[in-house]
N, C-alpha and C. Protein backbone atom coordinates (compact mmCIF):
# COMPACT_ATOMS: atom_id res chain seq x y z
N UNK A 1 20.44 9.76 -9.87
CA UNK A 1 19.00 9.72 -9.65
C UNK A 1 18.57 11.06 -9.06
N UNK A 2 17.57 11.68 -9.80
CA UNK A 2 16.93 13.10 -8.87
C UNK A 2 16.16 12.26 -7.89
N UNK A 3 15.83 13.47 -7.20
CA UNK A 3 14.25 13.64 -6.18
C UNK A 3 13.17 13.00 -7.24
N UNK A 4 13.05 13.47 -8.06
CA UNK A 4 11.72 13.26 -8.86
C UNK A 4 11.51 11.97 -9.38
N UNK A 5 13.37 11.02 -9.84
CA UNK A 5 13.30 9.82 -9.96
C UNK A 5 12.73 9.00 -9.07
N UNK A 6 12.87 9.11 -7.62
CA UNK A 6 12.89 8.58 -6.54
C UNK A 6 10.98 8.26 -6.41
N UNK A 7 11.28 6.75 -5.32
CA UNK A 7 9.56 6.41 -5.17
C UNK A 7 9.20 7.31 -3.88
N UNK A 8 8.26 7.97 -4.20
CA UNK A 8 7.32 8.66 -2.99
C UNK A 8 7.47 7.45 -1.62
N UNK A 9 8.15 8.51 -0.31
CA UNK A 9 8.25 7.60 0.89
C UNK A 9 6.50 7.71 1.42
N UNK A 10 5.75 8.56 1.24
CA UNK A 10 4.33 8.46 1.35
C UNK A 10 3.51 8.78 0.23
N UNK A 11 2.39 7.88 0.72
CA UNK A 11 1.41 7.68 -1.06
C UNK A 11 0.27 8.40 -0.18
N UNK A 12 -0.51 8.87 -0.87
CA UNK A 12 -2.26 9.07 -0.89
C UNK A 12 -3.55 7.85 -1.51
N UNK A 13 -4.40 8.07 -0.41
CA UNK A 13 -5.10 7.06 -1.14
C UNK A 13 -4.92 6.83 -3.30
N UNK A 14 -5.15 8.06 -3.62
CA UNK A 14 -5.14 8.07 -4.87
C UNK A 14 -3.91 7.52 -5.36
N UNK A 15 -2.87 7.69 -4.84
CA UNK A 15 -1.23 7.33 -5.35
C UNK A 15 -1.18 6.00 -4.91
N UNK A 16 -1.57 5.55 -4.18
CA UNK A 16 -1.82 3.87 -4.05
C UNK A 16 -2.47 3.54 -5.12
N UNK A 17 -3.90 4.02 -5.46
CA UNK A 17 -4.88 3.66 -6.73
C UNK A 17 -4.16 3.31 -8.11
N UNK A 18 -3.24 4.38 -8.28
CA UNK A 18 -2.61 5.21 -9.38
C UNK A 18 -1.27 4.06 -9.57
N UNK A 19 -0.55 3.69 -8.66
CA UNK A 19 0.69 2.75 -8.70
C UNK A 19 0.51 1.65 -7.95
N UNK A 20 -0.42 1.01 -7.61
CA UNK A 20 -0.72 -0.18 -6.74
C UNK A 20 -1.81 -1.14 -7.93
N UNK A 21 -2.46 -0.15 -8.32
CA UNK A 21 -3.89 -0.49 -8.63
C UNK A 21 -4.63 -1.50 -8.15
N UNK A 22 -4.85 -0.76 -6.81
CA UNK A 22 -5.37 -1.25 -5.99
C UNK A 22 -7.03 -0.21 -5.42
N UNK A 23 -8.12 -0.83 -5.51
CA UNK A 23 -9.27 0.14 -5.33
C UNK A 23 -8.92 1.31 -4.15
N UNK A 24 -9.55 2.39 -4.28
CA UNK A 24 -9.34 3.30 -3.44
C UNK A 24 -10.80 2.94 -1.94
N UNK A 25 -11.40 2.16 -2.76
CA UNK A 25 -12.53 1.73 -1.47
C UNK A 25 -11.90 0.44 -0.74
N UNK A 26 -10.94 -0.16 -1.14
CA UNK A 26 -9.81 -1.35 -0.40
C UNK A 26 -9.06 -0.67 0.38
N UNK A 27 -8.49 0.25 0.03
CA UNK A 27 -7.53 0.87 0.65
C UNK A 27 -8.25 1.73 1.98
N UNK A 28 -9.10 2.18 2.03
CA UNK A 28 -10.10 3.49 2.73
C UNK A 28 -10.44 1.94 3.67
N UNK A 29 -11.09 0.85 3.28
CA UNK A 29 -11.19 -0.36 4.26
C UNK A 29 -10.08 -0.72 5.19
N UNK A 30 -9.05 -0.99 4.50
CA UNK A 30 -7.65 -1.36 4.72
C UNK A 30 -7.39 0.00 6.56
N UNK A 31 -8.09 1.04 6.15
CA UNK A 31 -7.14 2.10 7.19
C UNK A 31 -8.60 2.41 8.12
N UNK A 32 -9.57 1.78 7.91
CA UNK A 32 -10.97 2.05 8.77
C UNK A 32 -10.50 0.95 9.85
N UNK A 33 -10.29 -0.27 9.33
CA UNK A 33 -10.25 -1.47 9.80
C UNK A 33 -8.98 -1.43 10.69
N UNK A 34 -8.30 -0.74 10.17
CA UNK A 34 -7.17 -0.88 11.32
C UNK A 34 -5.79 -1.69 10.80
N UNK A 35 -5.98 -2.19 9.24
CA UNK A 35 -5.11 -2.84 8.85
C UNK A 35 -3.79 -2.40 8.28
N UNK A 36 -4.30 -1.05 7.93
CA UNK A 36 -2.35 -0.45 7.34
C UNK A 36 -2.77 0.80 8.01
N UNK A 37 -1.48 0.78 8.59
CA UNK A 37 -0.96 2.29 9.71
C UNK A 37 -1.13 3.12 8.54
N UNK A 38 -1.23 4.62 9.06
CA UNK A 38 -1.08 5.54 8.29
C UNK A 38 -1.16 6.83 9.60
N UNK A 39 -0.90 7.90 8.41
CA UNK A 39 -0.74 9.27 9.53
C UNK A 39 -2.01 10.45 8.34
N UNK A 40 -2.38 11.31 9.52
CA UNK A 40 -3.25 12.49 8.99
C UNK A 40 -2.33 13.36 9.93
N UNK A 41 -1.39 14.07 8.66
CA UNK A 41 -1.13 15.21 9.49
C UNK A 41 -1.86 16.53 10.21
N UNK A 42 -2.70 16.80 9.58
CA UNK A 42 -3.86 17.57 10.09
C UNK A 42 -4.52 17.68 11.12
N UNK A 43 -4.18 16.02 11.78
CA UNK A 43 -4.86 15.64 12.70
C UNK A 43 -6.69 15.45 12.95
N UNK A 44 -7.18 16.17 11.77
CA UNK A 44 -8.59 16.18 11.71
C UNK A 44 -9.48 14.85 10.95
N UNK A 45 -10.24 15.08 11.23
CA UNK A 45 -11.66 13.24 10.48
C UNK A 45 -11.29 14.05 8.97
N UNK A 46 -10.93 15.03 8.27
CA UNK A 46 -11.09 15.18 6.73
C UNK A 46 -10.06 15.13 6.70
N UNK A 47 -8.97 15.70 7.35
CA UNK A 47 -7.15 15.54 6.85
C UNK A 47 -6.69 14.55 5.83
N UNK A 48 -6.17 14.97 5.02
CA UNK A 48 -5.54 13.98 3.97
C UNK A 48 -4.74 13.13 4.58
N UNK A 49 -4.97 11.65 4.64
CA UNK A 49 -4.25 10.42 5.07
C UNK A 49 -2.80 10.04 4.35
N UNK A 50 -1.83 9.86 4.92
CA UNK A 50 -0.69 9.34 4.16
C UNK A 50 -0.25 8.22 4.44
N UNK A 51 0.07 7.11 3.52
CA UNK A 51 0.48 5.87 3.73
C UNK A 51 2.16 5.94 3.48
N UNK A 52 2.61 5.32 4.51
CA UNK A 52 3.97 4.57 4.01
C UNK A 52 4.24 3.29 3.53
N UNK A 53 5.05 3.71 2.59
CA UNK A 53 4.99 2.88 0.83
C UNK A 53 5.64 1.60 1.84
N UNK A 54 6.57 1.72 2.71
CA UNK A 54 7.37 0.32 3.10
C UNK A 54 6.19 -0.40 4.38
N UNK A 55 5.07 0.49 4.79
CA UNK A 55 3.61 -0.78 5.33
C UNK A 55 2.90 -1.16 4.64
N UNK A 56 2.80 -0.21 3.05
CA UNK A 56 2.18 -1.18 2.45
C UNK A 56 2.51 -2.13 1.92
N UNK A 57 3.97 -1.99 1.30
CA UNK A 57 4.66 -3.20 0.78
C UNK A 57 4.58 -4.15 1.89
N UNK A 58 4.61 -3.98 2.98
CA UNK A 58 4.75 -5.18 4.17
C UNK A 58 3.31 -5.70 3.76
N UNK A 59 2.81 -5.17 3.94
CA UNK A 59 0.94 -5.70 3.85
C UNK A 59 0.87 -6.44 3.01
N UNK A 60 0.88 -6.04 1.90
CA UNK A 60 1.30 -6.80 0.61
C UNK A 60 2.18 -8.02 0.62
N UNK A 61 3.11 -8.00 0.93
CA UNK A 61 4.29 -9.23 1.11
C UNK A 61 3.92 -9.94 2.11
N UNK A 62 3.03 -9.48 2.93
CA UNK A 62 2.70 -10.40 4.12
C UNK A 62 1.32 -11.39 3.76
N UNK A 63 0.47 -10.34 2.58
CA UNK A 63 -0.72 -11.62 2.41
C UNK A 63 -0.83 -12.38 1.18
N UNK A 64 0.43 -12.35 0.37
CA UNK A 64 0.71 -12.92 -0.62
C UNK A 64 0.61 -14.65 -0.69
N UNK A 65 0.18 -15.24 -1.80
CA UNK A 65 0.01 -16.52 -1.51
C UNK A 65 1.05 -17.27 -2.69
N UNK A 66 2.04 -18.35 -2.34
CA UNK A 66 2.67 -18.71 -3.32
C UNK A 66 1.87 -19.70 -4.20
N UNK A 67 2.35 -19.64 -5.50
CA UNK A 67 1.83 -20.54 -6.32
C UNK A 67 1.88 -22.08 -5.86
N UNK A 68 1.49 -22.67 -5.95
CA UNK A 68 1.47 -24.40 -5.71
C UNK A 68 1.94 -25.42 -7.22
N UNK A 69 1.02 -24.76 -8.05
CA UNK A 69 1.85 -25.24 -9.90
C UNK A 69 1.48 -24.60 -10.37
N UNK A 70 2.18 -25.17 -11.64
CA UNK A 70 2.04 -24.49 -12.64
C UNK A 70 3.91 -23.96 -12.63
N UNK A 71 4.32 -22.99 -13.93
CA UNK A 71 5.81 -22.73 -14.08
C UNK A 71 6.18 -21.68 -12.79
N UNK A 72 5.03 -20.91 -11.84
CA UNK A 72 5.87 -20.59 -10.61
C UNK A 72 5.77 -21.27 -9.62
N UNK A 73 5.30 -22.42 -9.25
CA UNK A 73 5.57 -22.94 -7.92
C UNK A 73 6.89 -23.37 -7.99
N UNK A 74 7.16 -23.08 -6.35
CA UNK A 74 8.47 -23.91 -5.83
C UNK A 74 9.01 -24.70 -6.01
N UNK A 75 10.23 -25.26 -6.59
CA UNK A 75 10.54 -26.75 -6.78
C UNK A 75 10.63 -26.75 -5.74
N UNK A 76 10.95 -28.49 -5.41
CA UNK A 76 11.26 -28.73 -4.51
C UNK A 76 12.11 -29.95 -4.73
């Protein structure tokens, strides 16, 4: 596997958009609100924001809802 194979350990709003497809105005909510950590290295209000791919996957895996029926719900 290269570098280049490999998944980005930080996304940009747009690289979330781009491989999440997920709105870039969800995401910009998501980091106003306080709901997924992120870093501005810049330290400045315009600095480009970077997300880490393993909080968003948490975010994600955390508000996921399982099916109830249908061919994916749970047996039981």
């Amino acid at each position: 596997m290269t570098t280049s194979d490999r998944p980005l350990a930080y996304l940009t709003v747009n690289d979330v958009e781009y491989e999440y497809g997920i709105p870039g105005s969800t995401v910009r909510r998501w980091l106003r609100d306080g709901v997924l950590p992120h870093s501005k290295p810049g330290g400045k209000a315009k600095s480009h924001v970077l997300i880490a791919r393993v909080d968003l996957d948490a975010l994600l895996a955390a508000s996921r809802v399982e099916a109830t029926t249908g061919p994916l719900a749970a047996k039981s």
